[in-house]
Protein backbone atom coordinates (compact mmCIF):
# COMPACT_ATOMS: atom_id res chain seq x y z
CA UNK A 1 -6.55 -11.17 0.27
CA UNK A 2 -5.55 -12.36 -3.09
CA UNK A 3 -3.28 -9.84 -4.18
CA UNK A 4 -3.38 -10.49 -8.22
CA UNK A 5 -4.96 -7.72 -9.89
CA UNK A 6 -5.68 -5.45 -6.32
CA UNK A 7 -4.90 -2.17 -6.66
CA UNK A 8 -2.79 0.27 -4.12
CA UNK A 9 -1.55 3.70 -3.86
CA UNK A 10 1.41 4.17 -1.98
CA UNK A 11 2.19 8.26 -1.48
CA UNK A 12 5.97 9.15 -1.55
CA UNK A 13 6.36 6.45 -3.84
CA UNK A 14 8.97 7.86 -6.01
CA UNK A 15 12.08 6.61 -4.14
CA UNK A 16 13.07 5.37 -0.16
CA UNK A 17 10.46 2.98 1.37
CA UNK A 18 7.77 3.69 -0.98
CA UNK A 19 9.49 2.70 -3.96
CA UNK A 20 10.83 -0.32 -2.48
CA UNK A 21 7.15 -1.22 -0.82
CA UNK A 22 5.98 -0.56 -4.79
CA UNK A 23 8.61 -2.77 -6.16
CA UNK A 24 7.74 -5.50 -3.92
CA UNK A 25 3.85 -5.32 -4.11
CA UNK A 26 3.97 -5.42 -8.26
CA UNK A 27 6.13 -9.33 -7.68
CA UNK A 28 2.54 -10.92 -6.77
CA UNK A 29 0.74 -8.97 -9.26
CA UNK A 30 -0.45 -5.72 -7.91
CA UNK A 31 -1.19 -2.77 -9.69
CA UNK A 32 0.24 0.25 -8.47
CA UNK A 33 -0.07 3.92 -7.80
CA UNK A 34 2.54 6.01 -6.60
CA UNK A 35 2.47 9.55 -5.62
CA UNK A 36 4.98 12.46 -5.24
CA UNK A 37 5.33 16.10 -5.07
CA UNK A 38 7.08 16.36 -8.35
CA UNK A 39 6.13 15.45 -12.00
CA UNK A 40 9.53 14.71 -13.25
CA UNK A 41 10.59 12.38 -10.01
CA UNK A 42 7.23 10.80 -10.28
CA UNK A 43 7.20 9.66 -13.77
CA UNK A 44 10.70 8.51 -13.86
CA UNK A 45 9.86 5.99 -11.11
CA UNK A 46 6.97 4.79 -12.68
CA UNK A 47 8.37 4.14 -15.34
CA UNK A 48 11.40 2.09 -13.72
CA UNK A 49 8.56 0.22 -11.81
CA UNK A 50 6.77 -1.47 -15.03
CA UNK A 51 4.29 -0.51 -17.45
CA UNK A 52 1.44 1.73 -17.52
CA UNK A 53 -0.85 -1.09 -17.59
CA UNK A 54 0.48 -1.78 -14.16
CA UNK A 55 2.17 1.46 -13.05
CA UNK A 56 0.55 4.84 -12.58
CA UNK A 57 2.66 8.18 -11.38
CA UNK A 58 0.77 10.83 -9.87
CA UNK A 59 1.27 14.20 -8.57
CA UNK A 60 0.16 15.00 -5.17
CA UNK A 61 0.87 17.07 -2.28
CA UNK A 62 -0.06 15.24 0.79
CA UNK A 63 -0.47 18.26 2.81
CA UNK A 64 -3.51 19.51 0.71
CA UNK A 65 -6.33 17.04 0.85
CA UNK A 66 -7.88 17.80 -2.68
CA UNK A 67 -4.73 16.59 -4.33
CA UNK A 68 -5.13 13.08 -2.30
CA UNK A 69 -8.96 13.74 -3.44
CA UNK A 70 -8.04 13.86 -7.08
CA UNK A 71 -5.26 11.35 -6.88
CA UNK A 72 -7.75 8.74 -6.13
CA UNK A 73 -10.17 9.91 -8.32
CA UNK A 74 -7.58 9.38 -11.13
CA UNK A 75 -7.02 5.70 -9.73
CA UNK A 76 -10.71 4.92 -9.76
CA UNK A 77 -11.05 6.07 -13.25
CA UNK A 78 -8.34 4.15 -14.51
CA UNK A 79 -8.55 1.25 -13.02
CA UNK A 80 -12.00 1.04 -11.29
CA UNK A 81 -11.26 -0.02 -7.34
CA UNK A 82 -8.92 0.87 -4.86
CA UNK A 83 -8.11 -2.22 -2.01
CA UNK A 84 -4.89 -0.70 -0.23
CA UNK A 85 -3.63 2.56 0.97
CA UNK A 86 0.07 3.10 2.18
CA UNK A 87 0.50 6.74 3.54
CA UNK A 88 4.19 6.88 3.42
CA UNK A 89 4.98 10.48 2.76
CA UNK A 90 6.83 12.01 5.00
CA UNK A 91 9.45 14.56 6.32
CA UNK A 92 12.46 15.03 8.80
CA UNK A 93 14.05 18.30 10.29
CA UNK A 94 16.10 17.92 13.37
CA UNK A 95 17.17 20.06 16.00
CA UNK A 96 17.09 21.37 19.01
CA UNK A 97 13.41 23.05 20.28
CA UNK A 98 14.78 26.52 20.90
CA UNK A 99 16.29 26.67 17.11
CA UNK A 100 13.62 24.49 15.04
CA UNK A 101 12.12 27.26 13.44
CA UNK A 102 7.99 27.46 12.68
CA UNK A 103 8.56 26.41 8.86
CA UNK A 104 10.63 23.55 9.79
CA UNK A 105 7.69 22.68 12.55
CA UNK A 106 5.07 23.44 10.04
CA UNK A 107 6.10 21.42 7.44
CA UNK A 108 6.88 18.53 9.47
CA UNK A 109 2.88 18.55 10.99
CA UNK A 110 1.64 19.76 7.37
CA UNK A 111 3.40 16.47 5.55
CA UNK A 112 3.56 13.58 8.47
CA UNK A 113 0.21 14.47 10.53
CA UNK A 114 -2.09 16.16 8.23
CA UNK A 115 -1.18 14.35 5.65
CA UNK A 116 -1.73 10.70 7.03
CA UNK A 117 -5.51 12.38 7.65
CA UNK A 118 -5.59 13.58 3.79
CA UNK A 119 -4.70 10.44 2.42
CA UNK A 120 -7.37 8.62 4.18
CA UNK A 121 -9.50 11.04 3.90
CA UNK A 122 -9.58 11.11 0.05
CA UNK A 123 -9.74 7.14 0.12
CA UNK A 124 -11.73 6.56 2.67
CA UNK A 125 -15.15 5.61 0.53
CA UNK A 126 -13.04 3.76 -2.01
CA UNK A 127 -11.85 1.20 0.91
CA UNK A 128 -15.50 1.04 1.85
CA UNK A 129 -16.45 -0.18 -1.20
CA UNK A 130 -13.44 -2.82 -1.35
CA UNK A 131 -13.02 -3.62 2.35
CA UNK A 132 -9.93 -2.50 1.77
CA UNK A 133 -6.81 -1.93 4.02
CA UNK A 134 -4.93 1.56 5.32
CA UNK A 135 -1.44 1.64 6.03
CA UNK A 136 0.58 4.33 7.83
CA UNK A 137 4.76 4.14 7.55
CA UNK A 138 5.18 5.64 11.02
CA UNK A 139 8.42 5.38 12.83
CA UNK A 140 9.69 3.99 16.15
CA UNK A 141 10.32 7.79 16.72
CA UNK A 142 6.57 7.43 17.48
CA UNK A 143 6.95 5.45 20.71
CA UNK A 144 10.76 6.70 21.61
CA UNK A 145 11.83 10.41 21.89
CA UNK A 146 15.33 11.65 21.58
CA UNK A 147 16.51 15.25 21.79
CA UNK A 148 16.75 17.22 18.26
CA UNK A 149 13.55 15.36 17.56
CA UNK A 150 10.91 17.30 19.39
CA UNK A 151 9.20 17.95 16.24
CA UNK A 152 9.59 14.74 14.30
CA UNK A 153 8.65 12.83 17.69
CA UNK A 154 5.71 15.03 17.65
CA UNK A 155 4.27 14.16 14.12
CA UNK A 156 4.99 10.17 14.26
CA UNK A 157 3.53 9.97 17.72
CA UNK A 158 0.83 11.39 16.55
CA UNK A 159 1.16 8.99 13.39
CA UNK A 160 0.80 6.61 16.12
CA UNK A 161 -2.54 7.54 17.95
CA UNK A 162 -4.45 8.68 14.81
CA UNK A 163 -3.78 5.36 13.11
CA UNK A 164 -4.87 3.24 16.49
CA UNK A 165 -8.12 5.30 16.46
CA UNK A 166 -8.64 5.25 13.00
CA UNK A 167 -8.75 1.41 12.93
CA UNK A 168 -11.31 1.54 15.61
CA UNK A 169 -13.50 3.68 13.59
CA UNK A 170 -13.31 1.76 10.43
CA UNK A 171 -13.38 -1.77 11.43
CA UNK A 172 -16.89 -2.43 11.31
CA UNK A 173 -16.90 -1.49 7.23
CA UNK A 174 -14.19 -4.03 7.27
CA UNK A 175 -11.19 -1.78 6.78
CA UNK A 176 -8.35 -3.19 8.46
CA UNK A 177 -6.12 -0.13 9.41
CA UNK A 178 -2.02 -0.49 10.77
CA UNK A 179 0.79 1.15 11.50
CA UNK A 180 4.56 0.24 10.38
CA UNK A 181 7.18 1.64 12.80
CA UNK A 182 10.68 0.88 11.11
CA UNK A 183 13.51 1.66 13.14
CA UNK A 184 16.61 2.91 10.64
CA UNK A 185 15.73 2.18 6.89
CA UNK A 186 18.36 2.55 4.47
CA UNK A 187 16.52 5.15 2.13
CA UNK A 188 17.09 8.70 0.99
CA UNK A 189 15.46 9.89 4.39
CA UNK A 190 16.71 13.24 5.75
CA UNK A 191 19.40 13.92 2.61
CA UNK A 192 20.75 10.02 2.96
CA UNK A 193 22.08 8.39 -0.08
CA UNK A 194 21.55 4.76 0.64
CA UNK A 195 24.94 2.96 -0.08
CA UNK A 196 27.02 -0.26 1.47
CA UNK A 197 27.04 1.62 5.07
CA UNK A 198 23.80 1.32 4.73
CA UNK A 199 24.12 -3.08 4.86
CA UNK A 200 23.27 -3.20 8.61
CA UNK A 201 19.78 -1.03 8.25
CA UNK A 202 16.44 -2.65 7.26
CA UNK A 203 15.87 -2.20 3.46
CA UNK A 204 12.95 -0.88 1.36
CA UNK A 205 12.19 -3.96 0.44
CA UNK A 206 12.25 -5.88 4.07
CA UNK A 207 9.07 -3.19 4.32
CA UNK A 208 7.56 -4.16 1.39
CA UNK A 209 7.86 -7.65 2.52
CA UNK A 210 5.99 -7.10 5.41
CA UNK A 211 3.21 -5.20 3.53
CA UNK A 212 2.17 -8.11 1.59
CA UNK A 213 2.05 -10.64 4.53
CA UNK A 214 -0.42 -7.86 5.70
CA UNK A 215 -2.20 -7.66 2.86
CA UNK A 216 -2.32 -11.86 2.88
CA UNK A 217 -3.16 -12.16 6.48
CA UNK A 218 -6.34 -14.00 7.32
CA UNK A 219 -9.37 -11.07 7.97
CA UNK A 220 -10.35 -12.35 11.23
CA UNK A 221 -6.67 -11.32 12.71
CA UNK A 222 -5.32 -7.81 12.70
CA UNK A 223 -1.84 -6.75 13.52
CA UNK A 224 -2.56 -3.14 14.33
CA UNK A 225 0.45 -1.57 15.58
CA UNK A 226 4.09 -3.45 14.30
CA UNK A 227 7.69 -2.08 15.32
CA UNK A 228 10.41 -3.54 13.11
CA UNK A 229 13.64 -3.02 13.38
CA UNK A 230 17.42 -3.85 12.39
CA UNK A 231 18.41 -6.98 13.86
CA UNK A 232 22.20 -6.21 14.43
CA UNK A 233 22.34 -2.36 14.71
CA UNK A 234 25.95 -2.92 15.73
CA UNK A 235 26.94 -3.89 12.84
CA UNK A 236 26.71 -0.72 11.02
């Protein structure tokens, strides 16, 4: 794909691994989308990302599929296609089963399941059209439990299975369809505040990194399913 001019949304692109993947994707000309839950967030990061010839800041709830509906309604209308999808949205709460309680749970399947579903769901006739590409920010937390993490585990292996089946069903439109499953990122996941202990961690960018040599990658060869993670862990 010949990135100049394409046009992506990333959702929960206001800060963390969104705004880093956003960053990265407007260096070989992209023109980008970003989504959040909150107005003010939202248009303060696209307007540290670049102008609004290039930039767009929406408001969107994942969890509720006709804001992902009009989100990429607004994209069409502005700039006329859509060619990549990153549904990076997502939520943490941790701790043990018996004291998790049902909002914590809810919110958790609402934002990281559902909304992986929304996102496509609102897009999916767009990529059609552009034989496009869907990306889900999953988590190695999808293919390794750990205790506190019954719920988390729970949405991002799900991440996991929806995003292999999805890019069974849409491969023969031509939408190529993967999941990203960093390891620790140093963003403002879980009430972080990214910062020099954060040195040993993969960073936002590393991610977006890897989304364009997706996005460049010959058609005829699909990396579905990619684990990344820090290289040195004990360094941190």
């Amino acid at each position: 794909m010949n990135l100049r001019d394409k046009v992506v949304y990333i959702t929960g692109g206001s800060k963390g691994i969104g705004y880093g993947i956003a960053e990265m994707l407007l260096t070989v000309g992209m023109r980008v989308a970003i989504s959040g839950r909150t107005a003010k967030t939202v248009k303060e990061a696209a307007e540290r990302l670049g102008t609004e010839d290039r930039v767009i800041g929406l408001v969107s709830d994942v969890s509720k599929l006709k804001d992902e509906e009009e989100a990429v309604k607004t994209i069409m209308d502005t700039w006329g296609q859509l060619d990549a999808v990153l549904a990076n949205a997502g939520v943490g709460h941790f701790a043990p089963i018996d004291e998790m309680s049902v909002a914590q749970w809810q919110q958790m399947i609402d934002t990281n399941l559902t909304g992986v579903f929304n996102t496509l769901k609102g897009s999916v006739e767009a990529l059609k059209t552009s034989k496009g590409y869907y990306i889900t920010l999953a988590s190695l937390a999808g293919a390794n439990f750990f205790a506190n993490g019954a719920g988390y585990n729970a949405t991002k292996f799900g991440v996991v299975g929806f995003t292999q089946a999805a890019m069974l069903d849409l491969r023969k439109y031509d939408i190529k369809v993967s999941t990203i499953m960093p390891g620790s990122v140093a963003s403002h996941f879980n009430g972080n505040e990214p910062s020099e202990k954060d040195a040993w961690k993969i960073q936002p960018e590393d991610i977006g990194k890897l989304v364009i040599d997706l996005l460049k990658m010959h058609p005829r060869t699909l990396p579905s399913k990619i684990e990344v993670r820090p290289s040195r862990p004990d360094k941190k």
